[in-house]
C-alpha atoms as a PDB file:
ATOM      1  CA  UNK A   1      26.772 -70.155 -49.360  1.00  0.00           C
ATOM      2  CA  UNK A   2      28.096 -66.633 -48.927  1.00  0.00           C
ATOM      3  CA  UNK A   3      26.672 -66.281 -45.642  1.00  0.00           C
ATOM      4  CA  UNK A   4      27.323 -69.576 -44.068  1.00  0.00           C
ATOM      5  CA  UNK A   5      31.030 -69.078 -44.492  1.00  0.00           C
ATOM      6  CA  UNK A   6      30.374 -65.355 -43.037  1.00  0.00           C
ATOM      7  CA  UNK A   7      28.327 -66.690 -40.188  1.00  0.00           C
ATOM      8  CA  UNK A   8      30.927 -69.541 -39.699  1.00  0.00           C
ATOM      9  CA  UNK A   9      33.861 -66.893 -39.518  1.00  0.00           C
ATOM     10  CA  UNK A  10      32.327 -64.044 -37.462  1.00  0.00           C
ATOM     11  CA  UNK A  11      33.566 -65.565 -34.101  1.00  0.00           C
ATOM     12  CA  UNK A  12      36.793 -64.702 -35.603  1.00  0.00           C
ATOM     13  CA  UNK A  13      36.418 -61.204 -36.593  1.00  0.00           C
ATOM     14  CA  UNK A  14      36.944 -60.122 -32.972  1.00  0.00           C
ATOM     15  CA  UNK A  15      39.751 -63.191 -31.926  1.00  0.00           C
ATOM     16  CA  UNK A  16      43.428 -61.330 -31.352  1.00  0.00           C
ATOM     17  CA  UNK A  17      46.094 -61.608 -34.192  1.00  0.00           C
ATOM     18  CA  UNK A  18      47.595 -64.736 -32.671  1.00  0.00           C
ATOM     19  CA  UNK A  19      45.133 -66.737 -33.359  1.00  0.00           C
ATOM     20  CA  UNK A  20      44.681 -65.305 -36.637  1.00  0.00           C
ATOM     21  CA  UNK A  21      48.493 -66.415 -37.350  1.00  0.00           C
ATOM     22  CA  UNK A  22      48.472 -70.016 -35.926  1.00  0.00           C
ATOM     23  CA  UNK A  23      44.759 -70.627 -37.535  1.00  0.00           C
ATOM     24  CA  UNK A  24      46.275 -69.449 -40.733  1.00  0.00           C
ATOM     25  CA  UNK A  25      49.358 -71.371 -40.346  1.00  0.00           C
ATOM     26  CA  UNK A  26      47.909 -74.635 -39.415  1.00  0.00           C
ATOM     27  CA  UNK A  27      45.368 -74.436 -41.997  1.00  0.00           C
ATOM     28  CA  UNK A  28      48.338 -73.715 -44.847  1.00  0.00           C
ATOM     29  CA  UNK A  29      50.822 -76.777 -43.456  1.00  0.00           C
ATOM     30  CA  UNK A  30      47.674 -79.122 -43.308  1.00  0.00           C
ATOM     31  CA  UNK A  31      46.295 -77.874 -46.975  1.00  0.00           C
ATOM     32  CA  UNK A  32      49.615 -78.457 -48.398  1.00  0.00           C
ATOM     33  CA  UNK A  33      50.739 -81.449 -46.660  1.00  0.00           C
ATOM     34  CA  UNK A  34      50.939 -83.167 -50.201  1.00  0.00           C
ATOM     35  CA  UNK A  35      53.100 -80.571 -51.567  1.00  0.00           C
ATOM     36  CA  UNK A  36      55.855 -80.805 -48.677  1.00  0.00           C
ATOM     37  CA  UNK A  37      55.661 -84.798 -48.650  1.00  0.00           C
ATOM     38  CA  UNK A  38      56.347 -84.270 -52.605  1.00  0.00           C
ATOM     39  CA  UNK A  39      59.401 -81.937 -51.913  1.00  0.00           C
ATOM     40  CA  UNK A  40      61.322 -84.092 -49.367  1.00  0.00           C
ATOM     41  CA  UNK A  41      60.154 -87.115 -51.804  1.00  0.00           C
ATOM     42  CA  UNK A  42      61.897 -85.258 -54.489  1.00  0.00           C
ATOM     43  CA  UNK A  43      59.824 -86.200 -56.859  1.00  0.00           C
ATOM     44  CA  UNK A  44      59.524 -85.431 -60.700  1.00  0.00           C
ATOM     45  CA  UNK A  45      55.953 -84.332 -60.041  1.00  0.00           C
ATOM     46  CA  UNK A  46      56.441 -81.842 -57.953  1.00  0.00           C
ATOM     47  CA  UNK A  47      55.329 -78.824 -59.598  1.00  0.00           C
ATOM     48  CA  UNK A  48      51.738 -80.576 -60.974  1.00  0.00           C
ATOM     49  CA  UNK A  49      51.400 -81.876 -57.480  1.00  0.00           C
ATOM     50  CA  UNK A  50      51.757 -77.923 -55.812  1.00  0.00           C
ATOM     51  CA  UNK A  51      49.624 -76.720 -58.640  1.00  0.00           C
ATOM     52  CA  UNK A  52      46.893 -79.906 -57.932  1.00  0.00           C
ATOM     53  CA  UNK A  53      47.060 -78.801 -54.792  1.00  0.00           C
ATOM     54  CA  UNK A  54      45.583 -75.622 -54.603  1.00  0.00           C
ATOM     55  CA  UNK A  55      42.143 -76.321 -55.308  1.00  0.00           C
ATOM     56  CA  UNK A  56      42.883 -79.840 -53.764  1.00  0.00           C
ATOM     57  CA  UNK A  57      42.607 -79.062 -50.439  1.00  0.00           C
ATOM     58  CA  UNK A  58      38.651 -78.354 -50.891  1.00  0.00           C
ATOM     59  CA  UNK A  59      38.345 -82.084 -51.315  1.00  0.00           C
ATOM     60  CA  UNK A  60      39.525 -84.286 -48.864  1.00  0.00           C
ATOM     61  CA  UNK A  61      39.516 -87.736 -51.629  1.00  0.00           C
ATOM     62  CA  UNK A  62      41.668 -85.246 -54.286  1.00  0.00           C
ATOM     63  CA  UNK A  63      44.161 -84.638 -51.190  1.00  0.00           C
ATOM     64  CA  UNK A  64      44.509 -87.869 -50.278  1.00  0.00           C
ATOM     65  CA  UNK A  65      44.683 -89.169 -53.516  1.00  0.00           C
ATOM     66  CA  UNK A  66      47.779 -86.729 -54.141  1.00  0.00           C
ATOM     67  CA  UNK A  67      49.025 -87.503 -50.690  1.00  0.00           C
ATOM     68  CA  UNK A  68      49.231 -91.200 -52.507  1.00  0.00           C
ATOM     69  CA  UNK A  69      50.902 -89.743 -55.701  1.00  0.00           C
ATOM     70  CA  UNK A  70      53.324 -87.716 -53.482  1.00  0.00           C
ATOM     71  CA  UNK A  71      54.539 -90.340 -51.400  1.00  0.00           C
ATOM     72  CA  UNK A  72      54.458 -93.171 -54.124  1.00  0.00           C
ATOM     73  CA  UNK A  73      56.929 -94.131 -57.106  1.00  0.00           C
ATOM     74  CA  UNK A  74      60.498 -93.509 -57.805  1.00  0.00           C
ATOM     75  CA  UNK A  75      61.635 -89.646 -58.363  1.00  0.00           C
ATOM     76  CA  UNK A  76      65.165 -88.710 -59.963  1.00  0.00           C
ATOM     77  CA  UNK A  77      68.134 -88.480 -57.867  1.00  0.00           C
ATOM     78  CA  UNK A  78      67.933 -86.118 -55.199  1.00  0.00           C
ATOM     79  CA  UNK A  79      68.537 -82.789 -55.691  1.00  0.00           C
ATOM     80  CA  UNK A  80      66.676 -81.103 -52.177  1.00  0.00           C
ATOM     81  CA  UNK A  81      68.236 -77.772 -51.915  1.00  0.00           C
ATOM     82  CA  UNK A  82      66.938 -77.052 -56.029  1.00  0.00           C
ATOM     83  CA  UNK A  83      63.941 -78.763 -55.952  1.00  0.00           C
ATOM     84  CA  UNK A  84      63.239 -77.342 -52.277  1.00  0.00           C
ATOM     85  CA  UNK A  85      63.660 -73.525 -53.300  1.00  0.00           C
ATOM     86  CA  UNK A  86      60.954 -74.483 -56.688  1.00  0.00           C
ATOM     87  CA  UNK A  87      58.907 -75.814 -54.636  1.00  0.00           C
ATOM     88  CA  UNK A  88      58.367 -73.485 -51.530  1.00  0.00           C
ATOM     89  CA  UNK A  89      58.069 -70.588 -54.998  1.00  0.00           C
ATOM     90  CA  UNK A  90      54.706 -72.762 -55.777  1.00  0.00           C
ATOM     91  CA  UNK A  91      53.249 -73.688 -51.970  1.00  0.00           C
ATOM     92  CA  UNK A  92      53.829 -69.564 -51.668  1.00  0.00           C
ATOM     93  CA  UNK A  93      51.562 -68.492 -55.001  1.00  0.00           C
ATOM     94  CA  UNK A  94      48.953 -71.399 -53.330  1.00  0.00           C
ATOM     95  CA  UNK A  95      49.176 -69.855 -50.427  1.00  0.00           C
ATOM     96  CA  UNK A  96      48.771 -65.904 -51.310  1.00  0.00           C
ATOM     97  CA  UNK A  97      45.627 -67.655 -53.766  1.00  0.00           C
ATOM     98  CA  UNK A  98      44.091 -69.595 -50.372  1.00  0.00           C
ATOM     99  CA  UNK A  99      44.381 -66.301 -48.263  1.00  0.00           C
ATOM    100  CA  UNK A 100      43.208 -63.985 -50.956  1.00  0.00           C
ATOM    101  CA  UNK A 101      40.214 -66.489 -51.642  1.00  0.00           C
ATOM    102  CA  UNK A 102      39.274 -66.349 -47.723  1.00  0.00           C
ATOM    103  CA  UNK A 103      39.403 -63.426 -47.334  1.00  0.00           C
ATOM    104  CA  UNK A 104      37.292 -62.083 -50.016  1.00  0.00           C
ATOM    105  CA  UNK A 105      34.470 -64.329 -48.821  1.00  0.00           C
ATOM    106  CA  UNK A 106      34.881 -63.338 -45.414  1.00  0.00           C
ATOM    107  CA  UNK A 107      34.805 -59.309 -46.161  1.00  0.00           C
ATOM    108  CA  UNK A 108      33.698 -58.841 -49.241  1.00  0.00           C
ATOM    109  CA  UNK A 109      30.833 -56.594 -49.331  1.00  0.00           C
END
């Protein structure tokens, strides 16, 4: 497994730090897609749905299924700029876990 994600990522070893950047951003809006849907949802599950999805994104029927829970049900009364600020503290941790998880697969020796 190791070396299929290696071999998959080499053309990338050598691609400039742009690409790097907008890969890397792309890949973090689209993985937590649930997780901004739940904070301008403001909903009640917010922080299980950020912490779901973390390991979520590796399966595209878990993601969709909290895609569902995000964007489904009634939430308290809104509160954005609170529950905002919480949430974009979780979607951060996922996001410094996603990287760190890469790249140790990538250059791990």
């Amino acid at each position: 497994m190791r070396e299929w994600i290696i071999a998959y990522f080499e053309p990338l070893r050598d691609a400039p730090l742009w690409l790097w950047a907008v890969t890397i951003a792309l890949v973090l809006i689209i993985w937590f897609v649930p997780a901004i849907i739940a904070i301008f949802r403001n909903r009640q599950w917010l922080r299980p749905i950020a912490l779901l999805n973390i390991p979520a994104g590796m399966s595209w029927i878990v993601w969709t299924a909290l895609i569902v829970w995000a964007a489904s049900g009634k939430g308290p009364p809104p509160d954005i700029a609170n529950n905002a600020r919480k949430a974009w503290i979780w979607v951060g941790i996922g996001a410094v876990v996603l990287i760190a998880a890469i790249a140790w697969f990538i250059f791990a020796g």
